[in-house]
PDB file of N, CA and C in Angstrom:
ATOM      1  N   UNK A   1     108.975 142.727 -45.838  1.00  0.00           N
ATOM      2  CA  UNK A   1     109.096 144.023 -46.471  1.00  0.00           C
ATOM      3  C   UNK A   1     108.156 144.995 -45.761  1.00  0.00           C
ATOM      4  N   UNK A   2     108.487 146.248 -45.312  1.00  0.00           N
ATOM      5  CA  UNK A   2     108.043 147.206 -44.756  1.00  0.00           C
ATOM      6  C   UNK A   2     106.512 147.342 -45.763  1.00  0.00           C
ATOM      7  N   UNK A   3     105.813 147.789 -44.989  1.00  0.00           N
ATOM      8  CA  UNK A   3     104.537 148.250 -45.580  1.00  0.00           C
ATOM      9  C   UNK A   3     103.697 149.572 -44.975  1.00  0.00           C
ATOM     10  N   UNK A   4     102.922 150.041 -45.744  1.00  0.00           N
ATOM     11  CA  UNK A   4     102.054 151.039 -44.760  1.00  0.00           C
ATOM     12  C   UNK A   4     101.616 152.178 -45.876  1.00  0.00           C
ATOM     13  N   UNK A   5     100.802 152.839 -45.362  1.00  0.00           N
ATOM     14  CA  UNK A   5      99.735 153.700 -45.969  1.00  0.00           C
ATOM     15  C   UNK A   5     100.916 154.992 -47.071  1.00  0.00           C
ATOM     16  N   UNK A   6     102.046 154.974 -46.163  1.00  0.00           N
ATOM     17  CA  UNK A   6     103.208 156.085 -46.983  1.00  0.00           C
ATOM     18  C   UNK A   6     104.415 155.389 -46.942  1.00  0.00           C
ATOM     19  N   UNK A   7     104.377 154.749 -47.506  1.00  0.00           N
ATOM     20  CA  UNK A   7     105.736 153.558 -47.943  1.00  0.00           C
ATOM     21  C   UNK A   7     106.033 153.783 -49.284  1.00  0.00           C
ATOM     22  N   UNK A   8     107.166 154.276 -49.508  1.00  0.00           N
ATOM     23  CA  UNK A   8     107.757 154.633 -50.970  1.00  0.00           C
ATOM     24  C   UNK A   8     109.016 154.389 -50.806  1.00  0.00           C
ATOM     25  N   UNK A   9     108.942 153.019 -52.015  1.00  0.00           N
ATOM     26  CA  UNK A   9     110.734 152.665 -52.104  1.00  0.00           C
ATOM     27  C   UNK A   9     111.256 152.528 -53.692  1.00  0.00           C
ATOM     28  N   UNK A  10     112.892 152.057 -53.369  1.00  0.00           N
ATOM     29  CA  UNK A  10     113.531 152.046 -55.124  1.00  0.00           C
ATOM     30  C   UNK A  10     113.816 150.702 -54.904  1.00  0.00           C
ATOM     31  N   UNK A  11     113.621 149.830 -56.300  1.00  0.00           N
ATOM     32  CA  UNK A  11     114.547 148.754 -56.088  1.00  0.00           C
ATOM     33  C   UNK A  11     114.816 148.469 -57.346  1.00  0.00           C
ATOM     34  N   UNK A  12     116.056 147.721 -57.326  1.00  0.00           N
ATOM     35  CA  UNK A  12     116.869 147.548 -58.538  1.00  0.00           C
ATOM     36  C   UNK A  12     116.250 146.347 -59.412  1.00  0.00           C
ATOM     37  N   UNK A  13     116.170 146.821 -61.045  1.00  0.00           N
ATOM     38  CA  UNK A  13     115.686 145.330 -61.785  1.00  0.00           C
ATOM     39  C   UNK A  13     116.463 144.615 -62.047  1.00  0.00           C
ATOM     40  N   UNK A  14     116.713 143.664 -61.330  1.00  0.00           N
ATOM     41  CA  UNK A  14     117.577 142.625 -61.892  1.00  0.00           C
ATOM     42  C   UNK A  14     117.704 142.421 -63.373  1.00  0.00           C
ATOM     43  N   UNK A  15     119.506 141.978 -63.554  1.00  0.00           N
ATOM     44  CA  UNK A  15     119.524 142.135 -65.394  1.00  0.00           C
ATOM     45  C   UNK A  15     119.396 143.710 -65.612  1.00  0.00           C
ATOM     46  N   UNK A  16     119.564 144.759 -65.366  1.00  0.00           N
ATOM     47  CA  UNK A  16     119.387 145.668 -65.886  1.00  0.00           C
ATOM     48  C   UNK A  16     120.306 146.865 -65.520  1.00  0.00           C
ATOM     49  N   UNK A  17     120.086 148.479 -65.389  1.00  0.00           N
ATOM     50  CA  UNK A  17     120.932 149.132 -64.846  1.00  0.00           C
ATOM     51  C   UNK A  17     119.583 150.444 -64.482  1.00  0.00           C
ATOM     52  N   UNK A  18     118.304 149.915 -64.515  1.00  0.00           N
ATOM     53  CA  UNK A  18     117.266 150.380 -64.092  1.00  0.00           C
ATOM     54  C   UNK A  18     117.014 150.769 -62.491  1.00  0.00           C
ATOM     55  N   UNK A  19     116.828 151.231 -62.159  1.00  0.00           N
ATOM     56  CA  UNK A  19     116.264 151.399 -60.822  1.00  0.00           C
ATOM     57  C   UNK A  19     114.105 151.566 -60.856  1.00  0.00           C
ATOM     58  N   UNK A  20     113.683 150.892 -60.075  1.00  0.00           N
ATOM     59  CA  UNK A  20     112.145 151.189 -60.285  1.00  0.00           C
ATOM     60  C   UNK A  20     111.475 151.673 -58.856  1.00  0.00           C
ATOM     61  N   UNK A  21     110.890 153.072 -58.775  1.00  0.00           N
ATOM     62  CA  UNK A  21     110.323 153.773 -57.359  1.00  0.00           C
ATOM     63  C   UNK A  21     108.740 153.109 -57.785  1.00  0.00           C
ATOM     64  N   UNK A  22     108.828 153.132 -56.519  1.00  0.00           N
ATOM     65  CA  UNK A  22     106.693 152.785 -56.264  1.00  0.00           C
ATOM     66  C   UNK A  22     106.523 153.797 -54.974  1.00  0.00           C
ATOM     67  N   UNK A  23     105.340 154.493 -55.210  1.00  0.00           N
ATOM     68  CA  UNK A  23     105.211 155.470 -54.286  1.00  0.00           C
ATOM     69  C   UNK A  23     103.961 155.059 -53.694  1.00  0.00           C
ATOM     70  N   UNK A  24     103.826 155.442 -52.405  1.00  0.00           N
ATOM     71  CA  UNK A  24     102.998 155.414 -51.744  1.00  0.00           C
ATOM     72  C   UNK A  24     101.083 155.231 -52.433  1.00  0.00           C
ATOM     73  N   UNK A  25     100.968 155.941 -53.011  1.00  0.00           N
ATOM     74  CA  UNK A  25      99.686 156.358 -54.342  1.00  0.00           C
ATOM     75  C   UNK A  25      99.581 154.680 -54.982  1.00  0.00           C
ATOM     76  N   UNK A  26     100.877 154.321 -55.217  1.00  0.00           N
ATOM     77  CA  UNK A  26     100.813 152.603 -56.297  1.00  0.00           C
ATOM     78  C   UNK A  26     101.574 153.034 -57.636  1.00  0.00           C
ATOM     79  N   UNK A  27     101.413 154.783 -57.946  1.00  0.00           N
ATOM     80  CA  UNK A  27     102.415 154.877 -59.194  1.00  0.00           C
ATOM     81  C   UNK A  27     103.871 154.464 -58.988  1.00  0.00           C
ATOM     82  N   UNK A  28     104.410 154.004 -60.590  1.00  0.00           N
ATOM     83  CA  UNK A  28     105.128 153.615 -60.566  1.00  0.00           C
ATOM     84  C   UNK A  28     106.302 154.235 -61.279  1.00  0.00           C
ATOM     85  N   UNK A  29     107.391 154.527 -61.163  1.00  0.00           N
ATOM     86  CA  UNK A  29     108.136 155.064 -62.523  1.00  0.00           C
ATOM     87  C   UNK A  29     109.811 154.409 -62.098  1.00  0.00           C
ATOM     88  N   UNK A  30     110.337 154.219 -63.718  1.00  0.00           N
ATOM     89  CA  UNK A  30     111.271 153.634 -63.847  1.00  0.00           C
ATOM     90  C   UNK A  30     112.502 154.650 -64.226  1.00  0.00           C
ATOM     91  N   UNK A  31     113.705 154.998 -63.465  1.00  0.00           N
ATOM     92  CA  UNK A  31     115.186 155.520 -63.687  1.00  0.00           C
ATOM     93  C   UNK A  31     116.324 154.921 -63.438  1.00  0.00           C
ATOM     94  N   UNK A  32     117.195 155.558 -64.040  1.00  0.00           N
ATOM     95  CA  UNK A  32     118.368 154.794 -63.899  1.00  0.00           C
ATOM     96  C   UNK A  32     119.325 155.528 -62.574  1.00  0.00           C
ATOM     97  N   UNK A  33     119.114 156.742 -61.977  1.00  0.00           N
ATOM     98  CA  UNK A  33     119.578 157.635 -61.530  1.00  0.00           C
ATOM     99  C   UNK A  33     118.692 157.445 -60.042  1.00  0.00           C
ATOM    100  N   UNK A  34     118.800 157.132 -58.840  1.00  0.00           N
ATOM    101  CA  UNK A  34     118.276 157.404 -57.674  1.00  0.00           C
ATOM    102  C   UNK A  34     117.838 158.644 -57.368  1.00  0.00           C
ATOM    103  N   UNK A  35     118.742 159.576 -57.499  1.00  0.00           N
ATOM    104  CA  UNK A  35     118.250 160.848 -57.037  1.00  0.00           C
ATOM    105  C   UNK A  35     116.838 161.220 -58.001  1.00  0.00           C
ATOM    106  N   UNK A  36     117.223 160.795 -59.495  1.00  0.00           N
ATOM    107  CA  UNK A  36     116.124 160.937 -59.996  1.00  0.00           C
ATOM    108  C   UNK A  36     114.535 160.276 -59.949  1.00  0.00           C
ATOM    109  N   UNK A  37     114.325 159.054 -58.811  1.00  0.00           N
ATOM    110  CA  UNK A  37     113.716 158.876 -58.439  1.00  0.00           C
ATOM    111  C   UNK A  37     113.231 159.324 -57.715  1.00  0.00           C
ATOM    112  N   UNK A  38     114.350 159.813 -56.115  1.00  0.00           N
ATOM    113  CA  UNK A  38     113.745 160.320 -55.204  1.00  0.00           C
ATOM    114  C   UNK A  38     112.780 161.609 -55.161  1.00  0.00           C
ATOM    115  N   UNK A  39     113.168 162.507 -56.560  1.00  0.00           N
ATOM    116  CA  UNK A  39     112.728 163.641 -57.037  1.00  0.00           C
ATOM    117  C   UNK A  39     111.213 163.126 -57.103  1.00  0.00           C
ATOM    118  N   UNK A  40     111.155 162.495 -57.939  1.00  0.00           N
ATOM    119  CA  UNK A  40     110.020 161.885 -58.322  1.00  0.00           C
ATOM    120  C   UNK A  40     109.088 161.554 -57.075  1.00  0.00           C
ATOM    121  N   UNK A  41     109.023 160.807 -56.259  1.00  0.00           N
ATOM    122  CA  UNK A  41     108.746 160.576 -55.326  1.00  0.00           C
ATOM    123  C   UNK A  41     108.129 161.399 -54.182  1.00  0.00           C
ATOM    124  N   UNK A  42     109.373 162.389 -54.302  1.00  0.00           N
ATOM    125  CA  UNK A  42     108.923 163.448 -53.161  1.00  0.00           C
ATOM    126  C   UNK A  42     108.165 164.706 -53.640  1.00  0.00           C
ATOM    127  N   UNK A  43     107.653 164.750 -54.990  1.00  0.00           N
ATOM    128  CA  UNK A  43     106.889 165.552 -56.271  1.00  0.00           C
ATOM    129  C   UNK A  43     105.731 164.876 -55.880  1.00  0.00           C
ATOM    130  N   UNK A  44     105.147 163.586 -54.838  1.00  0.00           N
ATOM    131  CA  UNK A  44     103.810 163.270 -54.995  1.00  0.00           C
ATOM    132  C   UNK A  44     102.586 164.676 -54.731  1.00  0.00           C
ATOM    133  N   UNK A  45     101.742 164.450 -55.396  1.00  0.00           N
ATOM    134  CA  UNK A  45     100.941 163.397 -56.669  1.00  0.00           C
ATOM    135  C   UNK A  45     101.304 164.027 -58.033  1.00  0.00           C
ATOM    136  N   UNK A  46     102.322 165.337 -58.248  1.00  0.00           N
ATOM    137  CA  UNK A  46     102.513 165.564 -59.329  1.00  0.00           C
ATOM    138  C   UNK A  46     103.683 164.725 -60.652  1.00  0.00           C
ATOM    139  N   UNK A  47     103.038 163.860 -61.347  1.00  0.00           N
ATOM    140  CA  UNK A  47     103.377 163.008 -62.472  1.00  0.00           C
ATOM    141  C   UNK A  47     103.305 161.643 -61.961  1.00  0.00           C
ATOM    142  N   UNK A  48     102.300 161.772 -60.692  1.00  0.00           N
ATOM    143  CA  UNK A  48     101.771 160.381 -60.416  1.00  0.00           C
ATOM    144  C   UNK A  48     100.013 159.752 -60.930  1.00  0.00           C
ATOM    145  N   UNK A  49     100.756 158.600 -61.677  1.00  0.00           N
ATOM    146  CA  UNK A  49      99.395 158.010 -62.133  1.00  0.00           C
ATOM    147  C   UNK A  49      99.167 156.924 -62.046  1.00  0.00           C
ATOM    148  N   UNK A  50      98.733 156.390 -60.517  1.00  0.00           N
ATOM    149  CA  UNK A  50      98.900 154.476 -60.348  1.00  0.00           C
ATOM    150  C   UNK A  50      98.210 154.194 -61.237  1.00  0.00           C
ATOM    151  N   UNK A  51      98.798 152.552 -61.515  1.00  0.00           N
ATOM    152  CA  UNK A  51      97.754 151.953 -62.313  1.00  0.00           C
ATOM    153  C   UNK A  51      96.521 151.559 -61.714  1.00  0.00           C
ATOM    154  N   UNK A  52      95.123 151.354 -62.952  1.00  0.00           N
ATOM    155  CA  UNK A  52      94.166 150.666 -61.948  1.00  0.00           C
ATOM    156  C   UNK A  52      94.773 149.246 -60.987  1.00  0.00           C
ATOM    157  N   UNK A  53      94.295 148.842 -60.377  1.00  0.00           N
ATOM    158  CA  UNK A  53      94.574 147.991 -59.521  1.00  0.00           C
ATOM    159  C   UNK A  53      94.042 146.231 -60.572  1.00  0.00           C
ATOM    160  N   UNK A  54      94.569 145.310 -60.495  1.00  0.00           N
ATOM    161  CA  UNK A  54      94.022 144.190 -61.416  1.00  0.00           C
ATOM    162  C   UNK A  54      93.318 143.507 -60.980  1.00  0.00           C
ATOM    163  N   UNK A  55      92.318 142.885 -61.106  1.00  0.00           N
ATOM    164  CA  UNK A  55      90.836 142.430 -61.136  1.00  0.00           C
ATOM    165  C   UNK A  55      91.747 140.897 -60.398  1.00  0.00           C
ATOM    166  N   UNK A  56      90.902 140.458 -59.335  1.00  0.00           N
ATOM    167  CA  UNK A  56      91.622 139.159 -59.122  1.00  0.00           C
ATOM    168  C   UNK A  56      90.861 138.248 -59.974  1.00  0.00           C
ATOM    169  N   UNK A  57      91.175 137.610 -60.460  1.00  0.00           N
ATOM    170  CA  UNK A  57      90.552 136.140 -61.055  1.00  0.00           C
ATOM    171  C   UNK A  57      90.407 134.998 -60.417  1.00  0.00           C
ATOM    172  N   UNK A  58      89.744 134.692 -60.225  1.00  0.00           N
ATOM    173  CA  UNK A  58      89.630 133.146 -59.934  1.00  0.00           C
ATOM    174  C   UNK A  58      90.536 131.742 -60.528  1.00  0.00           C
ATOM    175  N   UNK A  59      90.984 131.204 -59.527  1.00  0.00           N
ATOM    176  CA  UNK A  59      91.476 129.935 -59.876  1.00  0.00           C
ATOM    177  C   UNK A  59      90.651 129.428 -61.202  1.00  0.00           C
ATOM    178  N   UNK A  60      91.490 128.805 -62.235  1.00  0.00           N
ATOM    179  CA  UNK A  60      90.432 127.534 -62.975  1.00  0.00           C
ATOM    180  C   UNK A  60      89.991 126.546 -62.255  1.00  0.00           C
ATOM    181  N   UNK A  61      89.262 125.924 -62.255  1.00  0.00           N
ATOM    182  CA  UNK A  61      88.646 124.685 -61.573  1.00  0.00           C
ATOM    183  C   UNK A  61      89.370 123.865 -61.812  1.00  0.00           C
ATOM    184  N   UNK A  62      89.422 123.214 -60.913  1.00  0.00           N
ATOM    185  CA  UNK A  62      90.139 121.783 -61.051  1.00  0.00           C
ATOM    186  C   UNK A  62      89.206 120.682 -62.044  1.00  0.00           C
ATOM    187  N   UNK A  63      89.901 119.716 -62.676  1.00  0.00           N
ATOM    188  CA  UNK A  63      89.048 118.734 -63.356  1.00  0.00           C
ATOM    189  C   UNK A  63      88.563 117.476 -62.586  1.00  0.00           C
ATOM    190  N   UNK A  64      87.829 117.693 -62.832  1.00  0.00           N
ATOM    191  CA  UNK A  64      86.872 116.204 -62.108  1.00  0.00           C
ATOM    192  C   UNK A  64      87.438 114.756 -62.057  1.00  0.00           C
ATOM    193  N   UNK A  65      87.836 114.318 -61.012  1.00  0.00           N
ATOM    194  CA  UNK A  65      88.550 113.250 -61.484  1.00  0.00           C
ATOM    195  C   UNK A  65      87.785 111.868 -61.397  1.00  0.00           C
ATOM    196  N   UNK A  66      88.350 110.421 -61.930  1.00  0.00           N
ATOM    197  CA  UNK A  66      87.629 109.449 -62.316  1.00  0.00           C
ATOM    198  C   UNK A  66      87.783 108.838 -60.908  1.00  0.00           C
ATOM    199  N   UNK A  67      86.749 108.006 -60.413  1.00  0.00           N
ATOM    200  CA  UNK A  67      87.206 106.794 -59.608  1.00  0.00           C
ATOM    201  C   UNK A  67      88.442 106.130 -59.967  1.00  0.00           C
ATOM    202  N   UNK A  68      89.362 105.572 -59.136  1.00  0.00           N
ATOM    203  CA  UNK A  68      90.536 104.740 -59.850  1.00  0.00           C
ATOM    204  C   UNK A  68      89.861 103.281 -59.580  1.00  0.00           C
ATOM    205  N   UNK A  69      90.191 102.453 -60.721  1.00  0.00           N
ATOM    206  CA  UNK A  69      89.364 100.979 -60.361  1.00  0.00           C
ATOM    207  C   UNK A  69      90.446 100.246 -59.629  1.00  0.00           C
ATOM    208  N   UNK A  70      90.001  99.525 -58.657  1.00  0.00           N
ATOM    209  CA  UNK A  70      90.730  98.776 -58.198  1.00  0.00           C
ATOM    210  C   UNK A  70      91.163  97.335 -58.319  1.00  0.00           C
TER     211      UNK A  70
END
């Protein structure tokens, strides 16, 4: 998948009749209408509000395992 600093695309939600734009910024907004995305899109930064970005977490630890007796 294409990437880069001004990469803004639509893609369809599966199961649905949604279309979802992500703009360049990380905001996100959901239509059913393309053009009405592209509007959206090409309006950056006005009614753009990425989300914060999500905290990575750490793996759980693995559990300690026993010697196996032989």
């Amino acid at each position: 998948m294409l990437r880069g600093a001004n990469v803004m695309r639509i893609v369809w939600l599966p199961g649905s009749d949604l279309l979802e734009g992500e703009c360049h910024c990380g905001a996100r907004h959901v239509a059913e209408e393309p053009a009405t995305l592209w509007e959206w899109l090409l309006a950056h930064p006005e009614g753009h509000h990425p989300e914060p970005p999500v905290p990575a977490t750490p793996p759980p630890a693995a559990p300690e395992s026993a010697p196996v007796p032989v």
